[in-house]
C-alpha atoms as a PDB file:
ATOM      1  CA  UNK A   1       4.407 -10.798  14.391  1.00  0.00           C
ATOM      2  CA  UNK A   2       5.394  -7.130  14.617  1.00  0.00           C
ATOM      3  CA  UNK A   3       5.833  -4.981  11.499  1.00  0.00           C
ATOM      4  CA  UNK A   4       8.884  -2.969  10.894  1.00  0.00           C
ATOM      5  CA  UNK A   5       8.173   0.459  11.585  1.00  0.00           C
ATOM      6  CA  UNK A   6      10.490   3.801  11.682  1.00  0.00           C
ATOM      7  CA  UNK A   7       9.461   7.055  12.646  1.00  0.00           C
ATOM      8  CA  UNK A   8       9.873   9.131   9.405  1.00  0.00           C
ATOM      9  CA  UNK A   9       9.349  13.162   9.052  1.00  0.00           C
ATOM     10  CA  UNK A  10       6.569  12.760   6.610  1.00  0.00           C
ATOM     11  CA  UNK A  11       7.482  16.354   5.366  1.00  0.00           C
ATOM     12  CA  UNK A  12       8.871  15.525   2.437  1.00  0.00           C
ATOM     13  CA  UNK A  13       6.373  12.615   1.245  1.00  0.00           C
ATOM     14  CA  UNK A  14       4.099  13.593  -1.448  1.00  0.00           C
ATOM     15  CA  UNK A  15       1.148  12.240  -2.588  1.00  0.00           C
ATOM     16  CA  UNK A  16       2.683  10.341  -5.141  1.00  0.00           C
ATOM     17  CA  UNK A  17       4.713   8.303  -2.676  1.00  0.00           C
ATOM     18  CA  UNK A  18       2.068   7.686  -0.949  1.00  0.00           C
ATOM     19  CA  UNK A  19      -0.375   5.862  -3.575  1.00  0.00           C
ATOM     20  CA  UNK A  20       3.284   3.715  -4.403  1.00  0.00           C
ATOM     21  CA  UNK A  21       2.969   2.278  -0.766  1.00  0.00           C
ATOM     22  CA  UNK A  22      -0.601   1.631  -1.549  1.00  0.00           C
ATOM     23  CA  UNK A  23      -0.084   0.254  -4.473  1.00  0.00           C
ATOM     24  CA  UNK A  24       2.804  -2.113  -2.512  1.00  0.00           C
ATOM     25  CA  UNK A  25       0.126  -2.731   0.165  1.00  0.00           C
ATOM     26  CA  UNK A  26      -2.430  -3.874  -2.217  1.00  0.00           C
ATOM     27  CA  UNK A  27       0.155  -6.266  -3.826  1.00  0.00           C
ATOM     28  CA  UNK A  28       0.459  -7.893  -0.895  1.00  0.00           C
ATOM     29  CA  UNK A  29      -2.667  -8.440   0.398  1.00  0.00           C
ATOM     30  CA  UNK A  30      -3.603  -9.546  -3.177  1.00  0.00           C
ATOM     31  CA  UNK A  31      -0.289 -12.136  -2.624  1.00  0.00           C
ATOM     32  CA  UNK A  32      -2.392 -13.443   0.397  1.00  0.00           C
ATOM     33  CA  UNK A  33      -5.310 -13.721  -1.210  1.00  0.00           C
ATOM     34  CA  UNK A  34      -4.113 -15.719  -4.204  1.00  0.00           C
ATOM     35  CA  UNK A  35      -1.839 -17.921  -1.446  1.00  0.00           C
ATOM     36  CA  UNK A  36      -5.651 -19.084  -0.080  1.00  0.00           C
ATOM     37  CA  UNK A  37      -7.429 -19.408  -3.241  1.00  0.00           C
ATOM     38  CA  UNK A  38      -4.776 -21.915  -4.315  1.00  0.00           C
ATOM     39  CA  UNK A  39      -3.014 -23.246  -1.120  1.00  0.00           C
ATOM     40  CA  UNK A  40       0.136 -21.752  -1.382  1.00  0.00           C
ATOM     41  CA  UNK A  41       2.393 -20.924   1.314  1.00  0.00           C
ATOM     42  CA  UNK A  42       3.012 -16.722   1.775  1.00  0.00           C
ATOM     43  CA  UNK A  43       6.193 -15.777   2.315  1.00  0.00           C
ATOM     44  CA  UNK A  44       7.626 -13.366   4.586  1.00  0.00           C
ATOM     45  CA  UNK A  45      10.898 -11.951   6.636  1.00  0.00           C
ATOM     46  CA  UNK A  46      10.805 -11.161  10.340  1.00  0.00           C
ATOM     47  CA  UNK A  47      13.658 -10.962  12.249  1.00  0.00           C
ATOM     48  CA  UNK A  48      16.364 -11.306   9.000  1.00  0.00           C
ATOM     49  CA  UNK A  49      14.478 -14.713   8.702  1.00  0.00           C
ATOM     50  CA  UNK A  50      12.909 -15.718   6.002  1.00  0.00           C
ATOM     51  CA  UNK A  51       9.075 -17.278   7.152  1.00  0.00           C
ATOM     52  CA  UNK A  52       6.788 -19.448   5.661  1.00  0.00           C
ATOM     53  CA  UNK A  53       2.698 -19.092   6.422  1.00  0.00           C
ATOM     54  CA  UNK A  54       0.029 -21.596   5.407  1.00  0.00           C
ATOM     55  CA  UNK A  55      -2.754 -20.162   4.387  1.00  0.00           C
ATOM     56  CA  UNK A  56      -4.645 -20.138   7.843  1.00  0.00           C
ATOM     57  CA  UNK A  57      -2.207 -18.551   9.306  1.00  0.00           C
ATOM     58  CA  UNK A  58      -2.162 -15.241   7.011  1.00  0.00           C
ATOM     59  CA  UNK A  59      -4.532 -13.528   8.954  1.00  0.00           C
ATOM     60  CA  UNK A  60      -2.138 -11.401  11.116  1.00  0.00           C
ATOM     61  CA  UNK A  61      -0.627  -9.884   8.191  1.00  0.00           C
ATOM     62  CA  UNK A  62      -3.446  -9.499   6.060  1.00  0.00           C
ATOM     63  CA  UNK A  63      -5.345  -7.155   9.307  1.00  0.00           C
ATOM     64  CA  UNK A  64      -2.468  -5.076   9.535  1.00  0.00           C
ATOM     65  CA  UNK A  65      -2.088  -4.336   5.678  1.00  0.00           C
ATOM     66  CA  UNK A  66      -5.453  -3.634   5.816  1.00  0.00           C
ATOM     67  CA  UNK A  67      -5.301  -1.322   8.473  1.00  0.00           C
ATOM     68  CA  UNK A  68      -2.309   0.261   6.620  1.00  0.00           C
ATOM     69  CA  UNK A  69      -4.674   0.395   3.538  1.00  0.00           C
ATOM     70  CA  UNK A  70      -6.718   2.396   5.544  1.00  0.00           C
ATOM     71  CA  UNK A  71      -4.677   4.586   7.085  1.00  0.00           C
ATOM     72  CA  UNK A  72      -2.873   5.606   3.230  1.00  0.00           C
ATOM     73  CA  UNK A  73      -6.137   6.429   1.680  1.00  0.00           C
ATOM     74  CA  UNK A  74      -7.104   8.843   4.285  1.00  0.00           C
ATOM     75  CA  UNK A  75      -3.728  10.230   3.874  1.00  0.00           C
ATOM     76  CA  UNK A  76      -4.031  10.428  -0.079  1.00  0.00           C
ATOM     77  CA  UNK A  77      -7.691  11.501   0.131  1.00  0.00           C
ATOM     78  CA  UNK A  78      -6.514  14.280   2.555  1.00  0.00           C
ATOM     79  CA  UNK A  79      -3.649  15.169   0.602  1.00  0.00           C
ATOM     80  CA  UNK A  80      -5.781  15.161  -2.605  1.00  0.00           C
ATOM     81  CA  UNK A  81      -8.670  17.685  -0.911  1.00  0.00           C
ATOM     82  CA  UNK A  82      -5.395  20.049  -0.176  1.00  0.00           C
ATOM     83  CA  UNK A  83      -4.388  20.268  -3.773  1.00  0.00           C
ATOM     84  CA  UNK A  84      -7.498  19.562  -6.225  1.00  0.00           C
ATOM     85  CA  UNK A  85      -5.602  20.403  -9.400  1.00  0.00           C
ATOM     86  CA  UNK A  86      -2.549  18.051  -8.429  1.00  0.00           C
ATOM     87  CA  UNK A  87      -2.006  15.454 -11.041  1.00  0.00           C
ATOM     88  CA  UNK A  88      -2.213  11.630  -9.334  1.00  0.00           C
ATOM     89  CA  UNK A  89      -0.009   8.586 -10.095  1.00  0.00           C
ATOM     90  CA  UNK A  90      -1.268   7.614 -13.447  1.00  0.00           C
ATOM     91  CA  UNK A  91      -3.272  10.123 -14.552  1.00  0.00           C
ATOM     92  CA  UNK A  92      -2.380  12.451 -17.197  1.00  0.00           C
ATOM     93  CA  UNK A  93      -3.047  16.093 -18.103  1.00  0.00           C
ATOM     94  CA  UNK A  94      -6.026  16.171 -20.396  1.00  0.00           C
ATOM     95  CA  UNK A  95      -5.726  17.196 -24.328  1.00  0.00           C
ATOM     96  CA  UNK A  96      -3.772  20.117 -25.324  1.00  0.00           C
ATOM     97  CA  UNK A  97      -7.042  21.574 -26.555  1.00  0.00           C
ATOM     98  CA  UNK A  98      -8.219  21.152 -23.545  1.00  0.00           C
ATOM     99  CA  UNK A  99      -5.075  23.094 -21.549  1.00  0.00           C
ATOM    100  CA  UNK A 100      -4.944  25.699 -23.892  1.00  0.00           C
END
């Protein structure tokens, strides 16, 4: 098992792009989780083929999306510390009293 990874100029990422991936990340891992709980195969492509996984044999994928968890919240919590007053995915300015 080998991830698909490209070298990308991370230059134009923002921190919003960023907390989608998590937000991807933690949908799969939760997609693992739910595929042991009840049984279920996972389901995943490698090679342009499309892969089946029992439930014992998740483990692979569900250390490296946790070390890609990782590895986005230091990059959100670094990005965050560089702009403090940068709105995040889903949050919202507060009330207009508030701005004003």
């Amino acid at each position: 098992m080998k991830p698909k990874i490209e070298d990308w100029d991370e230059s134009f990422l923002d921190i919003e792009d960023y907390q989608a991936e998590r937000a991807l990340t933690n949908a799969a891992l939760t997609a693992i989780h739910r595929a042991r709980r009840f049984g279920t195969d996972f389901v995943v492509e490698e090679n342009g083929r499309v892969k089946s996984l029992k439930p014992h044999e998740t483990a692979p994928y569900e250390k490296s999306f946790l070390e890609d968890l990782d590895r986005l919240n230091r990059k959100i919590a670094d990005l965050q510390a560089k702009q403090p007053n940068a709105l995040s995915l889903n949050e919202t300015p507060g009330e207009i009293s508030e701005v004003i």
